[in-house]
C-alpha atoms as a PDB file:
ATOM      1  CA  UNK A   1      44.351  82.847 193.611  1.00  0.00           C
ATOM      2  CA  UNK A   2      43.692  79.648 192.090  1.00  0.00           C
ATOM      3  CA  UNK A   3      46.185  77.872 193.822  1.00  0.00           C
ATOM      4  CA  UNK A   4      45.291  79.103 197.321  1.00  0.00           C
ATOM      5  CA  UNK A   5      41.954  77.498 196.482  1.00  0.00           C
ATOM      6  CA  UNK A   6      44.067  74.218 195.743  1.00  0.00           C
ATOM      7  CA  UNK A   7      45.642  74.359 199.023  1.00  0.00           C
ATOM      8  CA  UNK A   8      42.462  75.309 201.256  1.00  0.00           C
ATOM      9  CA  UNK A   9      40.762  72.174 199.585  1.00  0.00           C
ATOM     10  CA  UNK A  10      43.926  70.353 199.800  1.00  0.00           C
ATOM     11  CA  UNK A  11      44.494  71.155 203.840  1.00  0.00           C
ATOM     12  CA  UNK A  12      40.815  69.973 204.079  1.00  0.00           C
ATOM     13  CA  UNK A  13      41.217  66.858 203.176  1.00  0.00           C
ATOM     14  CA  UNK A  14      43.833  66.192 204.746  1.00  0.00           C
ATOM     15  CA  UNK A  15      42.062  67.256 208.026  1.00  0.00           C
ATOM     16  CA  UNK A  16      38.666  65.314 207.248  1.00  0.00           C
ATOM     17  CA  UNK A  17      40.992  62.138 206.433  1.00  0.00           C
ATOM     18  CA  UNK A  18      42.995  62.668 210.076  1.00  0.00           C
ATOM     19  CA  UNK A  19      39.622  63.278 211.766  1.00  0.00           C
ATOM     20  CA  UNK A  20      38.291  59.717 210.247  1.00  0.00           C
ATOM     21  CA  UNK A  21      41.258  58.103 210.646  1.00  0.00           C
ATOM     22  CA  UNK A  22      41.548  58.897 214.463  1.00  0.00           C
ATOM     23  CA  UNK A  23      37.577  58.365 214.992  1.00  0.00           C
ATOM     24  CA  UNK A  24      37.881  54.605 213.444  1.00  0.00           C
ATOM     25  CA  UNK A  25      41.078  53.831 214.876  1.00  0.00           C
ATOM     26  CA  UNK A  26      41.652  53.343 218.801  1.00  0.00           C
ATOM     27  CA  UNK A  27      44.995  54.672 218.602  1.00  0.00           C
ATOM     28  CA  UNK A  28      45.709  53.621 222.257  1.00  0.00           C
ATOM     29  CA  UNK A  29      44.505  50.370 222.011  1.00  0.00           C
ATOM     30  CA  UNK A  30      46.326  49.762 218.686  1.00  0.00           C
ATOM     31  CA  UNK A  31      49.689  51.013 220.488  1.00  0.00           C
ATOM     32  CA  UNK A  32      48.796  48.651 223.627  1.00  0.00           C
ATOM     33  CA  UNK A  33      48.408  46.087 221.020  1.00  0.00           C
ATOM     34  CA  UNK A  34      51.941  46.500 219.050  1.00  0.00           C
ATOM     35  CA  UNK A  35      53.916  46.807 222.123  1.00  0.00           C
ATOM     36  CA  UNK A  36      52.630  43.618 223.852  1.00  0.00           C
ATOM     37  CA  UNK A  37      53.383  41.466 220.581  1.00  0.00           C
ATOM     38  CA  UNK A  38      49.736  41.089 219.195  1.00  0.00           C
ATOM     39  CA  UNK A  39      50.316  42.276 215.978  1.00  0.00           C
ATOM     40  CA  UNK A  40      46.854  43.756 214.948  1.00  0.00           C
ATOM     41  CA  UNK A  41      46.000  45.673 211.759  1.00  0.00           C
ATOM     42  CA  UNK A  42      44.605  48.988 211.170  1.00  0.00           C
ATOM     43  CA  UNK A  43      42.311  47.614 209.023  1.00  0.00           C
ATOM     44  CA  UNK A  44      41.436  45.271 211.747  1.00  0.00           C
ATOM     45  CA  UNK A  45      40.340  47.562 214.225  1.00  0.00           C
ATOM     46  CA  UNK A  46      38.542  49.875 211.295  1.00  0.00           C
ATOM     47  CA  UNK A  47      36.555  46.601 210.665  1.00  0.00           C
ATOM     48  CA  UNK A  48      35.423  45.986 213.944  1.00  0.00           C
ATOM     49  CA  UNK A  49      34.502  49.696 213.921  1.00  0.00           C
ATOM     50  CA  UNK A  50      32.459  49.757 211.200  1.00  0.00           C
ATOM     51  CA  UNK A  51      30.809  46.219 212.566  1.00  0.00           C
ATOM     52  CA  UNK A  52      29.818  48.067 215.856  1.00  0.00           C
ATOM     53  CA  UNK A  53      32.319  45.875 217.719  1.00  0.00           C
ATOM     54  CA  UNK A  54      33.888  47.108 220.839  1.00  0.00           C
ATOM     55  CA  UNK A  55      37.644  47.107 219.752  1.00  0.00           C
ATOM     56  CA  UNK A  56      38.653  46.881 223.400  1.00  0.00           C
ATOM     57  CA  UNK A  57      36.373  43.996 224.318  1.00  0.00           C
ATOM     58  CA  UNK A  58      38.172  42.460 221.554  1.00  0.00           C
ATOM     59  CA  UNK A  59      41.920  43.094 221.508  1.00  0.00           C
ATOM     60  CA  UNK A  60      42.706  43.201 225.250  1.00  0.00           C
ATOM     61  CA  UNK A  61      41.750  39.179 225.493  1.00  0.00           C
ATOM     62  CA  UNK A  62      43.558  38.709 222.705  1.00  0.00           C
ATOM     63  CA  UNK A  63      46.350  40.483 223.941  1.00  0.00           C
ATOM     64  CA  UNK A  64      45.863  38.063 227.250  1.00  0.00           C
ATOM     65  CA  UNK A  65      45.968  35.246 224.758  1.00  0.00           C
ATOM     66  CA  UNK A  66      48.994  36.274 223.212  1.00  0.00           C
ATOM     67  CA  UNK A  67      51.014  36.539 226.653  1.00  0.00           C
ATOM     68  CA  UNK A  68      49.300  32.974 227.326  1.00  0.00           C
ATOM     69  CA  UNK A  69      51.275  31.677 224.297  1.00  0.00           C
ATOM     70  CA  UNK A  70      47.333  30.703 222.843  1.00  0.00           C
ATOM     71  CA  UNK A  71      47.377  30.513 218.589  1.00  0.00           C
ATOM     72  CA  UNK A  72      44.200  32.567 218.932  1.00  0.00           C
ATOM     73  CA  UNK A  73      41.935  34.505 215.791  1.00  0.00           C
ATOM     74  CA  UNK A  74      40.973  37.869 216.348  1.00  0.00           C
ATOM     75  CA  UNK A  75      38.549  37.066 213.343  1.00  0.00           C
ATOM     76  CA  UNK A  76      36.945  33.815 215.744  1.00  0.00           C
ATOM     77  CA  UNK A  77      37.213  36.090 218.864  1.00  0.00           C
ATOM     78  CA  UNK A  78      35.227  38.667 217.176  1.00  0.00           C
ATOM     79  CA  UNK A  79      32.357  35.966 215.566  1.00  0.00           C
ATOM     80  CA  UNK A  80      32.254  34.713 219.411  1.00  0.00           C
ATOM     81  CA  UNK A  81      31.861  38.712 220.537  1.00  0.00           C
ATOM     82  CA  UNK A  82      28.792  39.226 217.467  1.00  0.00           C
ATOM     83  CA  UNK A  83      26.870  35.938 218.156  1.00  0.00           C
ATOM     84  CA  UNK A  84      26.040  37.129 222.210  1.00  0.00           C
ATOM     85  CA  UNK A  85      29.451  35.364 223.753  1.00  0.00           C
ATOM     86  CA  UNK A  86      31.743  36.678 226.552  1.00  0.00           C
ATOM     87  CA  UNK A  87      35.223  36.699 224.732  1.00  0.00           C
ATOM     88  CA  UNK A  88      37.060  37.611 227.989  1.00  0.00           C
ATOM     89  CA  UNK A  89      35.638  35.154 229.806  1.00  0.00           C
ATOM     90  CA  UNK A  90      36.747  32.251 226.815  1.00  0.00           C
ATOM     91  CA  UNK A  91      39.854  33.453 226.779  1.00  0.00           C
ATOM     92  CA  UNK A  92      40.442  33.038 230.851  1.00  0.00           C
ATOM     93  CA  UNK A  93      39.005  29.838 230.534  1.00  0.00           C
ATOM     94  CA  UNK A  94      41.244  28.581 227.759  1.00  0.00           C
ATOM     95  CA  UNK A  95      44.572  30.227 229.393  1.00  0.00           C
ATOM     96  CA  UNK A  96      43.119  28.104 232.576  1.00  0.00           C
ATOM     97  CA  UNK A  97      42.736  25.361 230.948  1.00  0.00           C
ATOM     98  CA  UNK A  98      46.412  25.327 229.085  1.00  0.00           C
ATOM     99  CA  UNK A  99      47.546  25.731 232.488  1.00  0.00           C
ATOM    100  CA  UNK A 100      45.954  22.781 233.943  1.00  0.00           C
ATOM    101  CA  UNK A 101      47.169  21.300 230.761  1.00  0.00           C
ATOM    102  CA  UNK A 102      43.005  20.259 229.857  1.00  0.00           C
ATOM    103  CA  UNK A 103      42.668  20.404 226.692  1.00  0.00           C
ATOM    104  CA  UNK A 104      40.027  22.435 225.370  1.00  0.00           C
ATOM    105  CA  UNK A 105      39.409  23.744 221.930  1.00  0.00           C
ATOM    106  CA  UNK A 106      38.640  27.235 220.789  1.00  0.00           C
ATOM    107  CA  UNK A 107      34.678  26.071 219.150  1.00  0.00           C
ATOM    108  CA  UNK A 108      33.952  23.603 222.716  1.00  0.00           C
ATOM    109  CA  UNK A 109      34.840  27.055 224.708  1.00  0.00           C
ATOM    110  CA  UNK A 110      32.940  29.118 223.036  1.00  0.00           C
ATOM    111  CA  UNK A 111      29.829  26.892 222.496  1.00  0.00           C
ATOM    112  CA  UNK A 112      29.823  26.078 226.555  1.00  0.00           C
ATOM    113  CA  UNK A 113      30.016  29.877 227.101  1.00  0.00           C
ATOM    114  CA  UNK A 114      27.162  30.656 224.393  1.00  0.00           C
ATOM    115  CA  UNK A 115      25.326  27.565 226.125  1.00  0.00           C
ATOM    116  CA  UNK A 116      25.332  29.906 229.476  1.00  0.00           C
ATOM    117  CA  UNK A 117      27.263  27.315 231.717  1.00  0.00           C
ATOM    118  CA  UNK A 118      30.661  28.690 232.987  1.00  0.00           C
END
Protein backbone atom coordinates (compact mmCIF):
# COMPACT_ATOMS: atom_id res chain seq x y z
CA UNK A 1 0.00 0.00 0.00
CA UNK A 2 2.78 2.14 0.84
CA UNK A 3 4.37 1.95 -2.29
CA UNK A 4 1.31 2.71 -4.43
CA UNK A 5 1.33 5.92 -2.40
CA UNK A 6 5.07 6.33 -3.65
CA UNK A 7 4.07 5.97 -7.13
CA UNK A 8 0.76 8.22 -7.12
CA UNK A 9 3.08 11.03 -5.60
CA UNK A 10 5.78 9.99 -7.84
CA UNK A 11 3.44 10.12 -11.27
CA UNK A 12 2.45 13.59 -9.86
CA UNK A 13 5.36 15.07 -10.06
CA UNK A 14 6.29 14.03 -12.85
CA UNK A 15 3.04 15.48 -14.40
CA UNK A 16 3.24 18.97 -12.47
CA UNK A 17 7.05 19.13 -13.74
CA UNK A 18 5.78 18.31 -17.65
CA UNK A 19 2.91 20.78 -17.17
CA UNK A 20 5.63 23.63 -16.07
CA UNK A 21 8.00 22.65 -18.31
CA UNK A 22 5.65 22.93 -21.42
CA UNK A 23 3.90 26.26 -19.94
CA UNK A 24 7.56 28.06 -19.71
CA UNK A 25 8.90 26.64 -22.71
CA UNK A 26 7.56 27.57 -26.36
CA UNK A 27 8.26 24.26 -27.60
CA UNK A 28 7.53 25.39 -31.23
CA UNK A 29 9.45 28.28 -31.18
CA UNK A 30 12.42 26.50 -29.51
CA UNK A 31 12.18 23.75 -32.43
CA UNK A 32 11.91 26.74 -35.12
CA UNK A 33 14.90 27.98 -33.38
CA UNK A 34 17.24 24.66 -33.47
CA UNK A 35 16.41 23.86 -36.95
CA UNK A 36 17.26 27.29 -38.46
CA UNK A 37 20.81 27.28 -36.66
CA UNK A 38 20.07 29.77 -33.74
CA UNK A 39 21.09 27.75 -31.10
CA UNK A 40 18.90 29.01 -28.12
CA UNK A 41 18.71 27.55 -24.60
CA UNK A 42 15.94 26.26 -22.61
CA UNK A 43 16.93 28.23 -19.99
CA UNK A 44 16.86 31.08 -22.34
CA UNK A 45 13.44 31.04 -23.28
CA UNK A 46 12.38 30.07 -19.39
CA UNK A 47 14.14 33.44 -18.62
CA UNK A 48 12.42 35.51 -20.89
CA UNK A 49 9.30 33.78 -19.52
CA UNK A 50 9.66 34.49 -16.21
CA UNK A 51 10.77 38.31 -17.33
CA UNK A 52 7.32 38.70 -19.10
CA UNK A 53 9.15 38.80 -22.44
CA UNK A 54 7.43 37.70 -25.52
CA UNK A 55 9.74 34.72 -26.56
CA UNK A 56 8.55 35.10 -30.14
CA UNK A 57 9.11 38.84 -30.41
CA UNK A 58 12.46 37.81 -29.41
CA UNK A 59 13.78 34.70 -31.15
CA UNK A 60 12.20 35.05 -34.62
CA UNK A 61 14.55 38.39 -35.28
CA UNK A 62 17.14 36.67 -34.02
CA UNK A 63 16.54 33.84 -36.05
CA UNK A 64 16.41 36.62 -39.10
CA UNK A 65 19.76 37.71 -37.77
CA UNK A 66 21.21 34.47 -37.80
CA UNK A 67 20.24 33.75 -41.62
CA UNK A 68 21.69 37.45 -42.13
CA UNK A 69 25.08 36.08 -40.96
CA UNK A 70 24.66 39.15 -37.96
CA UNK A 71 26.95 38.13 -34.52
CA UNK A 72 23.79 39.17 -32.69
CA UNK A 73 22.90 38.73 -28.48
CA UNK A 74 19.72 37.39 -27.65
CA UNK A 75 20.67 38.86 -24.11
CA UNK A 76 21.08 42.74 -26.04
CA UNK A 77 17.99 41.90 -28.21
CA UNK A 78 16.03 41.22 -25.19
CA UNK A 79 17.45 44.60 -23.02
CA UNK A 80 16.39 46.49 -26.44
CA UNK A 81 12.73 44.49 -26.22
CA UNK A 82 12.45 45.56 -21.99
CA UNK A 83 13.59 49.24 -22.35
CA UNK A 84 10.31 50.13 -24.98
CA UNK A 85 12.42 49.22 -28.42
CA UNK A 86 11.14 47.47 -31.60
CA UNK A 87 13.67 44.48 -31.88
CA UNK A 88 12.24 43.43 -35.30
CA UNK A 89 12.45 46.51 -36.64
CA UNK A 90 16.58 46.80 -35.43
CA UNK A 91 17.18 43.78 -36.72
CA UNK A 92 15.72 44.70 -40.47
CA UNK A 93 17.53 47.71 -40.23
CA UNK A 94 20.88 46.18 -39.39
CA UNK A 95 20.43 43.16 -42.06
CA UNK A 96 19.70 46.41 -44.44
CA UNK A 97 22.33 48.03 -43.55
CA UNK A 98 25.01 44.92 -43.91
CA UNK A 99 23.54 44.74 -47.20
CA UNK A 100 24.21 48.16 -48.28
CA UNK A 101 27.45 47.41 -46.63
CA UNK A 102 26.71 50.84 -43.99
CA UNK A 103 28.03 50.15 -41.18
CA UNK A 104 25.98 50.39 -38.25
CA UNK A 105 26.46 49.09 -34.78
CA UNK A 106 24.13 47.09 -32.62
CA UNK A 107 23.94 50.25 -29.51
CA UNK A 108 23.60 53.30 -32.66
CA UNK A 109 20.51 50.96 -33.94
CA UNK A 110 18.96 50.56 -31.10
CA UNK A 111 19.39 54.08 -29.58
CA UNK A 112 17.94 55.68 -33.12
CA UNK A 113 15.00 53.23 -32.77
CA UNK A 114 14.45 54.07 -28.89
CA UNK A 115 14.96 57.84 -30.10
CA UNK A 116 11.59 57.20 -32.32
CA UNK A 117 13.25 58.08 -35.77
CA UNK A 118 13.21 55.08 -38.24
Amino acid sequence: MEANIGLIIGIAVLVLFVIFFFYFVPLGLWITAIFSGARVGIGTLIGMRLRKVNTSDIIRPYISAIKADLDLDVGQMEAHYLAGGNVQRVVQALISADRANIELPWKRATAIDLAGRD
